[in-house]
C-alpha atoms as a PDB file:
ATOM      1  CA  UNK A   1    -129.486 207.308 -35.517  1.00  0.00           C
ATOM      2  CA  UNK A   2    -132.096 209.409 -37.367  1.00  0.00           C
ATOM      3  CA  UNK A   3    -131.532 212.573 -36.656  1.00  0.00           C
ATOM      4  CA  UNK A   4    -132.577 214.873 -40.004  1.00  0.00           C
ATOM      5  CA  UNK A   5    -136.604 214.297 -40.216  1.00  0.00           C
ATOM      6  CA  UNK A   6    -137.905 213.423 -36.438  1.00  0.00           C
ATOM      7  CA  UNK A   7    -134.698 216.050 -34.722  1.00  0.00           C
ATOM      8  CA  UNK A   8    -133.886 218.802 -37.537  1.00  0.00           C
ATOM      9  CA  UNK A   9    -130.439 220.985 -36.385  1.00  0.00           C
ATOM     10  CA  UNK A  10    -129.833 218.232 -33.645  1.00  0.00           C
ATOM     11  CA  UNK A  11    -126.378 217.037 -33.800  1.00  0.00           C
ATOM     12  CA  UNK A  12    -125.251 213.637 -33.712  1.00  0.00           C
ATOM     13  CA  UNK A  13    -123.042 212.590 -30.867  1.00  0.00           C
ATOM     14  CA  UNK A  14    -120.914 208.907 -30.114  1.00  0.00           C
ATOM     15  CA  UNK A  15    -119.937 208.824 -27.030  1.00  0.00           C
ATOM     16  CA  UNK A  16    -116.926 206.626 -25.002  1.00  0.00           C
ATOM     17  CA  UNK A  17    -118.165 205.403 -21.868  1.00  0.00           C
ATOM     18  CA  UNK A  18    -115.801 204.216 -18.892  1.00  0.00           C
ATOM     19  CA  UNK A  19    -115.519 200.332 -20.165  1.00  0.00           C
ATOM     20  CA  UNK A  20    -114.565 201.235 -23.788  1.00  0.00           C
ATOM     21  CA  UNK A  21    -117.981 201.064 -25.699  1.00  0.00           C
ATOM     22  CA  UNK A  22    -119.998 203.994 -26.788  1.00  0.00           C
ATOM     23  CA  UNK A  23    -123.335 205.752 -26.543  1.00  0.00           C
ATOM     24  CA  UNK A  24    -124.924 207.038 -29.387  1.00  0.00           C
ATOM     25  CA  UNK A  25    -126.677 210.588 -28.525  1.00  0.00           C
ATOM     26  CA  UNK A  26    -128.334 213.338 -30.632  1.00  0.00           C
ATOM     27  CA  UNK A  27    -128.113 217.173 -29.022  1.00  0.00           C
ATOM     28  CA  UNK A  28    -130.315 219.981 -29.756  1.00  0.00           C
ATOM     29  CA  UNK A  29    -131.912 222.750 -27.875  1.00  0.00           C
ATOM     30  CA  UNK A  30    -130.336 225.394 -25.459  1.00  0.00           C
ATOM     31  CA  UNK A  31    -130.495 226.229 -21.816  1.00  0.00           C
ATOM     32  CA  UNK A  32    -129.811 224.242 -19.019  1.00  0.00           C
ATOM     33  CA  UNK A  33    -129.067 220.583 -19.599  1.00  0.00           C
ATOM     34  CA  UNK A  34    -131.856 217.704 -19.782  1.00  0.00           C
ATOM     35  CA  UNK A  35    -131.214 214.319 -20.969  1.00  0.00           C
ATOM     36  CA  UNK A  36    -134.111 212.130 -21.989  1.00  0.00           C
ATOM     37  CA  UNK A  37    -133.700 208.089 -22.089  1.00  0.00           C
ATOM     38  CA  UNK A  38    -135.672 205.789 -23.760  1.00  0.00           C
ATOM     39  CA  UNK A  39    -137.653 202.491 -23.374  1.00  0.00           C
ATOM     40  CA  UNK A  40    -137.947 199.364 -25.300  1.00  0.00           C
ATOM     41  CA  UNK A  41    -138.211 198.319 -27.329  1.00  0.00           C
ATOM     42  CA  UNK A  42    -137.498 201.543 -28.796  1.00  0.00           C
ATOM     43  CA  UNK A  43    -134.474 204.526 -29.566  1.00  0.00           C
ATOM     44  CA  UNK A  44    -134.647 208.062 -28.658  1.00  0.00           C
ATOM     45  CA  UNK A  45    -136.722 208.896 -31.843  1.00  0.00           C
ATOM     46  CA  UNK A  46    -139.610 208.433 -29.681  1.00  0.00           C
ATOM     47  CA  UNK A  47    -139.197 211.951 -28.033  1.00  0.00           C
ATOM     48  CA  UNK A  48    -139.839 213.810 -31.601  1.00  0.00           C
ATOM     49  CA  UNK A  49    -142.960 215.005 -30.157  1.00  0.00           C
ATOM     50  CA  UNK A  50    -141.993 216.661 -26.895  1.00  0.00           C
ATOM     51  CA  UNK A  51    -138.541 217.770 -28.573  1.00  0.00           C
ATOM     52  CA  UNK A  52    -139.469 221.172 -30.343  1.00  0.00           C
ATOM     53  CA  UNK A  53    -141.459 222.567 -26.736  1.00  0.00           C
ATOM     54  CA  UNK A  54    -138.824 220.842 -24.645  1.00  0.00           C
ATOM     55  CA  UNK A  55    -135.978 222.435 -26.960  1.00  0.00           C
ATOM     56  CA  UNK A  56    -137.026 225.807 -26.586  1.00  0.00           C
ATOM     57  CA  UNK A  57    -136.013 225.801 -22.910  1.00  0.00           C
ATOM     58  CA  UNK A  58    -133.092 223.053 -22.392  1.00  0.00           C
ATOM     59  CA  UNK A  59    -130.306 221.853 -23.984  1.00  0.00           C
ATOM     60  CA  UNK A  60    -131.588 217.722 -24.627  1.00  0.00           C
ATOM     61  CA  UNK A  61    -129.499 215.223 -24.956  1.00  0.00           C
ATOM     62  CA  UNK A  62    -131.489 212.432 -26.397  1.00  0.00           C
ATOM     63  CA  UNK A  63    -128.959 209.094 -25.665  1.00  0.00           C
ATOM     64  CA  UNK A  64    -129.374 205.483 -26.552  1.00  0.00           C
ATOM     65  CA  UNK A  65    -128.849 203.251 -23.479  1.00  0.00           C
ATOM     66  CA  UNK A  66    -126.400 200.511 -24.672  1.00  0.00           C
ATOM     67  CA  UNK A  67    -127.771 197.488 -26.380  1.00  0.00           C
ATOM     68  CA  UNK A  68    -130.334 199.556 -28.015  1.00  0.00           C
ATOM     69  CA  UNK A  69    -130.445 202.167 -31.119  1.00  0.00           C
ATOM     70  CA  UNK A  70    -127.086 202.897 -32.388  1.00  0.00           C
ATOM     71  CA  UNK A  71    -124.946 202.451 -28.961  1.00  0.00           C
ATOM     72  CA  UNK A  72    -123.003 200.010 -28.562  1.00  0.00           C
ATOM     73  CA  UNK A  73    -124.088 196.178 -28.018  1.00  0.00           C
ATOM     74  CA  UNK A  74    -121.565 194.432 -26.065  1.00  0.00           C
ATOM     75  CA  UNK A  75    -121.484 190.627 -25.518  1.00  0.00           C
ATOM     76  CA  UNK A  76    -123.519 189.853 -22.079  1.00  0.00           C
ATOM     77  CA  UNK A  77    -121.301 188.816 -18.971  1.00  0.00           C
ATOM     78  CA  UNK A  78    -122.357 185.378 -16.441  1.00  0.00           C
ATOM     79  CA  UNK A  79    -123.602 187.513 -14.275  1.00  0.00           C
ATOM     80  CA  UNK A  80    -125.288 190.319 -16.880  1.00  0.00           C
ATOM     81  CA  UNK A  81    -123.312 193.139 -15.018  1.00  0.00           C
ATOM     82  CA  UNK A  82    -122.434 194.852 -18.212  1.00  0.00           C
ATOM     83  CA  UNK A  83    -125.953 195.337 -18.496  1.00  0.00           C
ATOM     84  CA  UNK A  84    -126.987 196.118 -15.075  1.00  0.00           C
ATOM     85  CA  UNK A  85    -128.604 199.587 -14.331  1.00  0.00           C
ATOM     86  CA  UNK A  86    -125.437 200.393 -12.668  1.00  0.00           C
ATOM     87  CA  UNK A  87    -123.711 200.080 -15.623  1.00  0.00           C
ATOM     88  CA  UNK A  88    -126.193 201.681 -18.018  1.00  0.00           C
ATOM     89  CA  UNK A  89    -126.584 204.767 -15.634  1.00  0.00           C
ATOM     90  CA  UNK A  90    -122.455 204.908 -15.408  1.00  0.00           C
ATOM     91  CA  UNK A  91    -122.932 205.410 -19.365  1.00  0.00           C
ATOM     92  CA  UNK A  92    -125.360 207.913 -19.406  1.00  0.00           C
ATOM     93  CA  UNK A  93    -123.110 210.342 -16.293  1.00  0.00           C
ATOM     94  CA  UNK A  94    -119.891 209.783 -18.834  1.00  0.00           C
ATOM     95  CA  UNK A  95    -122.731 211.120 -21.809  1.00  0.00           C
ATOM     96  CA  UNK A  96    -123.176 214.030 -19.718  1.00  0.00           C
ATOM     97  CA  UNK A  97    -119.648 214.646 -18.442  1.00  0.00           C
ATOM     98  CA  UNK A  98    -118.352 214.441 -21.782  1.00  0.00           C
ATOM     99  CA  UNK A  99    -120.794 217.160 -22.973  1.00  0.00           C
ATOM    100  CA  UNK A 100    -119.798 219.412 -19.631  1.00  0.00           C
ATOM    101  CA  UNK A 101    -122.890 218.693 -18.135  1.00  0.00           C
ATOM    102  CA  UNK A 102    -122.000 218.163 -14.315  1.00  0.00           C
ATOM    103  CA  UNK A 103    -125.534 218.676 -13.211  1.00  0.00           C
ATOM    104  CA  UNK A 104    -128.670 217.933 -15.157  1.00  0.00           C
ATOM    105  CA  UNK A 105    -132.547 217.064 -14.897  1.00  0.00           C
ATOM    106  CA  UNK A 106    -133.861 213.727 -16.437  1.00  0.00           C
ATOM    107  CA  UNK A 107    -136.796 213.027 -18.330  1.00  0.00           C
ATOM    108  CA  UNK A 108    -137.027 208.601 -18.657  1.00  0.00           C
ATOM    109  CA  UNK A 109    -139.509 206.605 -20.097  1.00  0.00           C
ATOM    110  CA  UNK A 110    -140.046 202.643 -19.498  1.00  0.00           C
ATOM    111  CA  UNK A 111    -136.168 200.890 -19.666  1.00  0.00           C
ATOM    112  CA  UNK A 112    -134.656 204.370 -19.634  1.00  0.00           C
ATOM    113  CA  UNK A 113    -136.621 205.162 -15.988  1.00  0.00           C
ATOM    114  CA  UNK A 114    -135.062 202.078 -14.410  1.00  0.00           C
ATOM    115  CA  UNK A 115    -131.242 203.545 -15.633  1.00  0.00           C
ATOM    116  CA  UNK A 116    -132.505 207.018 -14.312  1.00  0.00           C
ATOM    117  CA  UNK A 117    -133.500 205.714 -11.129  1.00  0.00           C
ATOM    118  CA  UNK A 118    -129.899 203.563 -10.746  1.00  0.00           C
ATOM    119  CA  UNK A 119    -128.537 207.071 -12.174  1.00  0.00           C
ATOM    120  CA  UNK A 120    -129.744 209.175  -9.145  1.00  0.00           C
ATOM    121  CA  UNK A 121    -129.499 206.230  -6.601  1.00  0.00           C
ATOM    122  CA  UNK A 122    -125.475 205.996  -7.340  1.00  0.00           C
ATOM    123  CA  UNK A 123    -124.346 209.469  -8.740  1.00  0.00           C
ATOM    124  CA  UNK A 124    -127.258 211.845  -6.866  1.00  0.00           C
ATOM    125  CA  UNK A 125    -124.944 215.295  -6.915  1.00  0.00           C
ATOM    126  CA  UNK A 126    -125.138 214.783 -10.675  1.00  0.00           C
ATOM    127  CA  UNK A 127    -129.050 214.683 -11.025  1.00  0.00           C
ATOM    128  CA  UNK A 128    -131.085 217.859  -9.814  1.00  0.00           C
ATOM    129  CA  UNK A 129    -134.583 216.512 -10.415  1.00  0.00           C
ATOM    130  CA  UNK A 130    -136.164 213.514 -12.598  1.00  0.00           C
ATOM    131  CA  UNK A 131    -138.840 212.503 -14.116  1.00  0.00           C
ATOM    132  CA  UNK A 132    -140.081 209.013 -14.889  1.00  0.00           C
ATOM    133  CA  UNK A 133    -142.676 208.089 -17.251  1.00  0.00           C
ATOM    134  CA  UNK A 134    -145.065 204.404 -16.579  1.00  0.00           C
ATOM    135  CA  UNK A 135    -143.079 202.559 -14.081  1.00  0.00           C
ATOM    136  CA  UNK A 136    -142.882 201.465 -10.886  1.00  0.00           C
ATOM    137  CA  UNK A 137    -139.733 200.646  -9.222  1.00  0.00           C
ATOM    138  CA  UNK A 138    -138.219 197.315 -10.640  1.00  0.00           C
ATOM    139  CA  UNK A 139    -137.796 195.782  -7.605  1.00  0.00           C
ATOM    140  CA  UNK A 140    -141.214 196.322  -6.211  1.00  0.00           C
ATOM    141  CA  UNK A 141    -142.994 195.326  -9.387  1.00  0.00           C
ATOM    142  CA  UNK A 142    -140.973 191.584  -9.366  1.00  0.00           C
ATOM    143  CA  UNK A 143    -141.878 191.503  -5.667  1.00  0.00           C
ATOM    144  CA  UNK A 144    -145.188 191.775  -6.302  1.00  0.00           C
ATOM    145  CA  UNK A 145    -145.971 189.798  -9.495  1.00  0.00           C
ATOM    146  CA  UNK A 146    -149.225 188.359 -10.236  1.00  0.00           C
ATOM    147  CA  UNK A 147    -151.354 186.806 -13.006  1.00  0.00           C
ATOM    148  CA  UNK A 148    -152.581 190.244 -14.602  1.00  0.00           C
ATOM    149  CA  UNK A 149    -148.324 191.511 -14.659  1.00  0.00           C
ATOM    150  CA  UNK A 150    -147.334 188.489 -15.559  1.00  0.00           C
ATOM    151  CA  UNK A 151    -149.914 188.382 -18.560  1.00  0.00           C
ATOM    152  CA  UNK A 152    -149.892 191.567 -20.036  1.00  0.00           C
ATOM    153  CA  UNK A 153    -145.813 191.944 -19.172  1.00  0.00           C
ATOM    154  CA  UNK A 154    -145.108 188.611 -20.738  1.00  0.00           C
ATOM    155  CA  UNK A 155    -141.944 190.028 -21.873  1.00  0.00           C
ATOM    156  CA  UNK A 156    -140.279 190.710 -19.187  1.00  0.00           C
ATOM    157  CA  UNK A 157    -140.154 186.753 -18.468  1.00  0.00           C
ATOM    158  CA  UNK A 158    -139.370 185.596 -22.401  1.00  0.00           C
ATOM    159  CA  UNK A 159    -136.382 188.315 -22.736  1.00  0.00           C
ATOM    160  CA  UNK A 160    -134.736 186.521 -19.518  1.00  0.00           C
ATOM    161  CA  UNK A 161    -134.709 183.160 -21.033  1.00  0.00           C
ATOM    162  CA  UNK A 162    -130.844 181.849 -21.158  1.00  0.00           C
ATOM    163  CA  UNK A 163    -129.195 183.002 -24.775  1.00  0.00           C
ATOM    164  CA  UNK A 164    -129.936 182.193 -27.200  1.00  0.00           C
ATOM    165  CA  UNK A 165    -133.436 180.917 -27.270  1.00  0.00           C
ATOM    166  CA  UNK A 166    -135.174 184.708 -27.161  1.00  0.00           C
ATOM    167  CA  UNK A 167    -132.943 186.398 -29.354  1.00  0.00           C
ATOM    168  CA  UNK A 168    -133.158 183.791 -32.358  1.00  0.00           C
ATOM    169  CA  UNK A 169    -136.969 184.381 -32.123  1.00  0.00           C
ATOM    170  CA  UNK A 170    -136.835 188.363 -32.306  1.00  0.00           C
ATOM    171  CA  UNK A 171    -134.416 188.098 -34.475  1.00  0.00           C
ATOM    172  CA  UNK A 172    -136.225 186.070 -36.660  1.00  0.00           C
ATOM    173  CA  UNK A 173    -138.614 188.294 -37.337  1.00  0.00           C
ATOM    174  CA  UNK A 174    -137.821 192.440 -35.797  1.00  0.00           C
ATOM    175  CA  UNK A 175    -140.619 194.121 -37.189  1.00  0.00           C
ATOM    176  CA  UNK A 176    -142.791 191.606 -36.003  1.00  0.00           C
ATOM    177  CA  UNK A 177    -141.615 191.999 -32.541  1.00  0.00           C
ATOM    178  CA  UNK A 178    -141.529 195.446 -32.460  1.00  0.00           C
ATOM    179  CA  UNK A 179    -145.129 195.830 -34.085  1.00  0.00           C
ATOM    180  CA  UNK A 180    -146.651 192.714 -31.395  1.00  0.00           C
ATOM    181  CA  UNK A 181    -145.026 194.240 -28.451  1.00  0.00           C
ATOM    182  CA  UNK A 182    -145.900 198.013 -28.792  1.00  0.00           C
ATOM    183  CA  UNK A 183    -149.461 197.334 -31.036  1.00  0.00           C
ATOM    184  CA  UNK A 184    -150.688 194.957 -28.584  1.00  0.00           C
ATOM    185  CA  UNK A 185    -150.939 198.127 -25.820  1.00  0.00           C
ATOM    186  CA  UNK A 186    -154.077 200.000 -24.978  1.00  0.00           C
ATOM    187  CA  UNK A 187    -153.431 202.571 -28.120  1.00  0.00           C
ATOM    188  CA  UNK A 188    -152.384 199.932 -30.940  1.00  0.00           C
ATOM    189  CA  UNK A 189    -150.142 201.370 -33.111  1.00  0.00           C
ATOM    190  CA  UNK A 190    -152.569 204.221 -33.982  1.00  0.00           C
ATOM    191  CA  UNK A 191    -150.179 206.847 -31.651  1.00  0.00           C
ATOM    192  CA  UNK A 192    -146.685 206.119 -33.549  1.00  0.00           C
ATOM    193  CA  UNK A 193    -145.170 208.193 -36.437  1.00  0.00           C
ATOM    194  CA  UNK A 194    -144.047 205.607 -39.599  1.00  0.00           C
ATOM    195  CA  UNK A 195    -140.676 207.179 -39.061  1.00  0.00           C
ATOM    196  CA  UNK A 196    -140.344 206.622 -35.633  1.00  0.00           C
ATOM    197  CA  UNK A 197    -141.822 202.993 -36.505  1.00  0.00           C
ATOM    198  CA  UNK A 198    -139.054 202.673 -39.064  1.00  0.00           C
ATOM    199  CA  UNK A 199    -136.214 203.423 -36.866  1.00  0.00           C
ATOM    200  CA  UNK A 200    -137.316 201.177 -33.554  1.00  0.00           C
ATOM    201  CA  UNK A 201    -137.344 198.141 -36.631  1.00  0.00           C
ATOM    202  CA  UNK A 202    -133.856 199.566 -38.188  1.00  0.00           C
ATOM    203  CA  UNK A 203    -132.197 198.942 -34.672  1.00  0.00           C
ATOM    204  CA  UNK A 204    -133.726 195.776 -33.426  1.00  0.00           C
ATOM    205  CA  UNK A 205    -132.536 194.298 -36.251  1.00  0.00           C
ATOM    206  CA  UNK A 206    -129.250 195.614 -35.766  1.00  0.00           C
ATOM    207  CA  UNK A 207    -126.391 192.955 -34.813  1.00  0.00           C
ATOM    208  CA  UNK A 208    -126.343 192.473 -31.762  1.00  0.00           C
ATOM    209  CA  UNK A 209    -129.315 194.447 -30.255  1.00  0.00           C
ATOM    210  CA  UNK A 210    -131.979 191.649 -29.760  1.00  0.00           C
ATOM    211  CA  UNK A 211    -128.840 190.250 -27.022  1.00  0.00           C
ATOM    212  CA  UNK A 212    -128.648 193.596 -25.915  1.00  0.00           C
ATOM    213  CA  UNK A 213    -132.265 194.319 -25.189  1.00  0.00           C
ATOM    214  CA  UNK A 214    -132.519 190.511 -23.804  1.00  0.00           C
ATOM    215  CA  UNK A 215    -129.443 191.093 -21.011  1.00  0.00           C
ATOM    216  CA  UNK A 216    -130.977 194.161 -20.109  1.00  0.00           C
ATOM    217  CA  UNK A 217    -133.911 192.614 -18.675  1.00  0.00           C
ATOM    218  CA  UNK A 218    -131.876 189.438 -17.626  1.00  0.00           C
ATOM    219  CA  UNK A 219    -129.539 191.756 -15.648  1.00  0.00           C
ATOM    220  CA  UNK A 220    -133.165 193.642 -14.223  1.00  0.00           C
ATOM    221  CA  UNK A 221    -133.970 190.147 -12.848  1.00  0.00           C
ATOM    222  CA  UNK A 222    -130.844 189.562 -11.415  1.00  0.00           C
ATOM    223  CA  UNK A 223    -128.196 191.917 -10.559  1.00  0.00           C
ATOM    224  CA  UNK A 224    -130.080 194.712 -10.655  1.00  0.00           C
ATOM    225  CA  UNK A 225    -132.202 193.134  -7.389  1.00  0.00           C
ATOM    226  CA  UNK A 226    -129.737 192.850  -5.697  1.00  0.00           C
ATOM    227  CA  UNK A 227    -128.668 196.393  -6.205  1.00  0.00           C
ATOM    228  CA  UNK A 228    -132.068 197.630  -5.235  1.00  0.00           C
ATOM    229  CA  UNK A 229    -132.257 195.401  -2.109  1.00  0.00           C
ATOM    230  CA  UNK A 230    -128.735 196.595  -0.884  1.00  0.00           C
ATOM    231  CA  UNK A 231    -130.648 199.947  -0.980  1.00  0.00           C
ATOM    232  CA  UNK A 232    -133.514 199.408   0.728  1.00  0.00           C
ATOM    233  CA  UNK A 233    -131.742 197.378   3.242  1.00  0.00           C
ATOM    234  CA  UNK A 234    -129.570 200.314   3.867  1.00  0.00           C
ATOM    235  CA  UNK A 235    -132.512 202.768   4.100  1.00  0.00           C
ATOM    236  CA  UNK A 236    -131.214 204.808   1.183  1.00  0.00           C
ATOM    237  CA  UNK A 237    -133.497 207.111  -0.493  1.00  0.00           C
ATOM    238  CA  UNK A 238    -133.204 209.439  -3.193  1.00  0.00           C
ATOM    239  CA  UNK A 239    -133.598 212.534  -2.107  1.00  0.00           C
ATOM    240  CA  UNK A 240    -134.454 215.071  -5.391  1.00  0.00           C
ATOM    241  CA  UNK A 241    -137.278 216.014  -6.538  1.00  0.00           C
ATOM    242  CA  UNK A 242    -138.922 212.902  -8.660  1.00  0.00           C
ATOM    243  CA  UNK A 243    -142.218 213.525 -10.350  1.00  0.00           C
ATOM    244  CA  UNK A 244    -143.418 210.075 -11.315  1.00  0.00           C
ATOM    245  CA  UNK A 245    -146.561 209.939 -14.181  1.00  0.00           C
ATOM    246  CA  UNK A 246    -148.115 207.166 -15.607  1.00  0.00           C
ATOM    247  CA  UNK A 247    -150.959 206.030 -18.292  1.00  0.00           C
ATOM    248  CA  UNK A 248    -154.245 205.966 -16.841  1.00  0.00           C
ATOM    249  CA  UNK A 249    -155.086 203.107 -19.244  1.00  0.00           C
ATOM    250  CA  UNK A 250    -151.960 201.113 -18.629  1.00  0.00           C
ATOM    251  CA  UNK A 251    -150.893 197.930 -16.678  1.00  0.00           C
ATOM    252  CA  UNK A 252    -148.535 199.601 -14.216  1.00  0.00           C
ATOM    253  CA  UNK A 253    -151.788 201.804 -12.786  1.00  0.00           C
ATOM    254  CA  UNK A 254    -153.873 198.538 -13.150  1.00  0.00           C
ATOM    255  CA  UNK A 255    -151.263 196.447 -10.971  1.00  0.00           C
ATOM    256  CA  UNK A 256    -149.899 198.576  -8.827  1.00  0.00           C
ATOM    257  CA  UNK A 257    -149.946 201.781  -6.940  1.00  0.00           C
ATOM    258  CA  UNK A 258    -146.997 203.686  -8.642  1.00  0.00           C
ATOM    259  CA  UNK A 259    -147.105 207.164  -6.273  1.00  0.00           C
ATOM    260  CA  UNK A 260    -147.188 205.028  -3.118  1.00  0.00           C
ATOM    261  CA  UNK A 261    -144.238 202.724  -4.517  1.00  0.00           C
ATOM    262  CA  UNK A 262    -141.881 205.362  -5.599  1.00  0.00           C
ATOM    263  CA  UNK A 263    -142.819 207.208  -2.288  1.00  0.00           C
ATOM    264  CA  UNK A 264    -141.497 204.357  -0.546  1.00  0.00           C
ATOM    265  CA  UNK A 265    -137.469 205.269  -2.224  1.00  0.00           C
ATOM    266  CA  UNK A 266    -137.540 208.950  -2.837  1.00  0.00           C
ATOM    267  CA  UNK A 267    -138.203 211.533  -0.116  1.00  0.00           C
ATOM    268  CA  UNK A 268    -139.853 214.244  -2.334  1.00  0.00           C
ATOM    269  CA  UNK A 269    -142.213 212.643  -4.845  1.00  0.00           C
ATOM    270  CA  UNK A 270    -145.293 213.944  -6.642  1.00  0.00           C
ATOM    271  CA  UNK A 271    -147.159 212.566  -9.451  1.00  0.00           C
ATOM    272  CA  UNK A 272    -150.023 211.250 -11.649  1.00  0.00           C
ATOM    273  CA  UNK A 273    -151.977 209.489 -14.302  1.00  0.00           C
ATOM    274  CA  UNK A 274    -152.414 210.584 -17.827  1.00  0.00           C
ATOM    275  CA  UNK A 275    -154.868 209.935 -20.017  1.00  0.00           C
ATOM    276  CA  UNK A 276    -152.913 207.558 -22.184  1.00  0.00           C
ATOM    277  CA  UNK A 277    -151.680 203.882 -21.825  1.00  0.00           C
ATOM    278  CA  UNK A 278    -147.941 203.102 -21.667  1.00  0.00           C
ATOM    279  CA  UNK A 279    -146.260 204.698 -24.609  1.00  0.00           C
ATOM    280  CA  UNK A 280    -146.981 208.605 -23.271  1.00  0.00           C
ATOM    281  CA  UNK A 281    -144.214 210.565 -25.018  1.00  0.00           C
ATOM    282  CA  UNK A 282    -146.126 209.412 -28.180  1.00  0.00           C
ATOM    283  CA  UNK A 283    -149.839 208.802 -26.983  1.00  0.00           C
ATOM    284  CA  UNK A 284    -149.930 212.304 -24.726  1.00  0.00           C
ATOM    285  CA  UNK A 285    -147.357 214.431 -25.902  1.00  0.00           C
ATOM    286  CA  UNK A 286    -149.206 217.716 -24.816  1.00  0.00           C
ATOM    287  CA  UNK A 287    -150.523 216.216 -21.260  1.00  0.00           C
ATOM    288  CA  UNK A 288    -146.682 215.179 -20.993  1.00  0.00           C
ATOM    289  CA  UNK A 289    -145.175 218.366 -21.278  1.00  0.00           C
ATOM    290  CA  UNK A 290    -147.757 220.485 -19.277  1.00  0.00           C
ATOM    291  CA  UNK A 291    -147.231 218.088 -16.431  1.00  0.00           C
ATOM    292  CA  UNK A 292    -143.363 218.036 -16.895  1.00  0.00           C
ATOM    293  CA  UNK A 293    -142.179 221.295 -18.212  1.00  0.00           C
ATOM    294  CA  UNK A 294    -143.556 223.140 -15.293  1.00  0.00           C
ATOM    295  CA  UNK A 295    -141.643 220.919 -12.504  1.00  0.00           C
ATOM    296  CA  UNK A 296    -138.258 220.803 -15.013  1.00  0.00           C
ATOM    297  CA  UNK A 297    -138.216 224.814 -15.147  1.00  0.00           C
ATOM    298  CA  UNK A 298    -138.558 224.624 -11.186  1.00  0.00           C
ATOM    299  CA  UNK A 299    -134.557 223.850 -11.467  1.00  0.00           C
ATOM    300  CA  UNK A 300    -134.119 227.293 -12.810  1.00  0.00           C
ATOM    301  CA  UNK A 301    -136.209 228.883 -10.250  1.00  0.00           C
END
């Protein structure tokens, strides 16, 4: 993990979780605790931005969900449920545990919302408040799949493909994949530090991380349903606070009505657009924080 040019006095951190792999984390900061997860097909390097404002009022814990960055990349399971949200969130409450963090706020971008969200649904004494960055819930947004999602998220149907057909083709080429999937967004690739470019193509071309990446989504499409229909079925909501923002210029505001969604699973829910497409840690780092630092220092009110 780079930690010494995009995080300087953060301190590298590897993690067990509860089914023998690891996490790989970088700390920093001080205050109360806030741990920040990532999308793809990126690392934690893509919170450099927001880190020095954020730092000066938490202690961050920037973690790589498994199968991406330098965490560990376990072979997927028949069923993907190594992979599942369930899974991934039961890393990131060990990440915090292990760091003496028994109650914390969230700040989640992209894959890392969808852990956050599993993270609150399953373990909610642990998180005090979140916040998610550009999506909707997952299983609203494969419920309602059309021609516009389906285009401009063509992704999320080529990752699922049975192994190994996706991964040979990212891993043919990981800079190419990294610089087609996030440069063909509303920004381009105009918004994203070289460094921070440099370290999303180290780790994709890591062993093991284009299967990683790939059962994440297949577990999303699977497992990870069913998870989020037992909820719903059960009326179970989450009940802290959630504010919920997304890029004004992105697909998830063009396809769907994110507020009303997220409304629809959490009890207490406020949120917005920014003016920014998908990638807003790195497109709108100053509309970020001065939506998010206000509602994160409400947990110290």
């Amino acid at each position: 993990m780079t930690g010494s040019s995009l995080f300087p006095g953060f301190a590298p951190q590897r993690i067990p979780t509860p089914d023998g792999q690891h996490i790989q984390a970088l700390v920093g900061g001080n205050g109360p605790p806030l741990l920040l997860l990532h999308g793809h097909p990126q690392t934690s390097a893509l919170w450099h931005k927001v880190t020095p404002a954020l730092a000066r009022h938490f202690t961050l814990v920037l973690a790589d969900l498994r199968g991406y960055g330098d965490s560990a990349k376990p072979e997927g399971d028949a069923d993907h449920a190594n992979y599942s949200k369930r899974t991934m969130a039961a890393d990131m409450r060990a990440v915090m545990q292990h760091l003496g963090h028994a109650r914390f706020a969230v700040l989640a971008h992209d894959r890392g919302a969808r852990v956050a969200h599993r993270l609150a649904a399953d373990h909610p004494a642990a998180v005090q408040r979140m916040v998610l960055l550009d999506i909707a819930p997952t299983l609203a947004m494969y419920e309602q799949t059309g021609n516009a999602f389906a285009r401009a998220y063509w992704h999320w149907f080529f990752l699922i493909q049975p192994a190994p057909l996706p991964e040979r083709l990212i891993e043919a080429d990981p800079a190419a994949y990294v610089h087609d999937v996030m440069g063909r967004r509303s920004a381009g690739l105009a918004p994203f530090d070289p460094r921070a470019l440099a370290e999303y193509t180290r780790c994709l071309a890591l062993p093991g991380t284009a299967h990683g990446i790939c059962e994440d989504y297949r577990a999303a499409a699977g497992i990870d349903l069913l998870h989020d229909r037992a909820d719903r079925d059960a009326g179970r909501q989450l009940g802290m606070p959630l504010l919920v923002l997304w890029g004004e210029q992105g697909v998830v505001q063009q396809c769907f009505t994110p507020l009303t969604e997220w409304q629809r699973v959490a009890a207490d829910v406020r949120g917005h657009a920014l003016p920014c497409g998908h990638y807003i840690a790195e497109e709108a780092p100053d509309a970020l924080l001065a939506a998010a630092l206000p509602f994160l220092l409400e947990t110290n009110a």
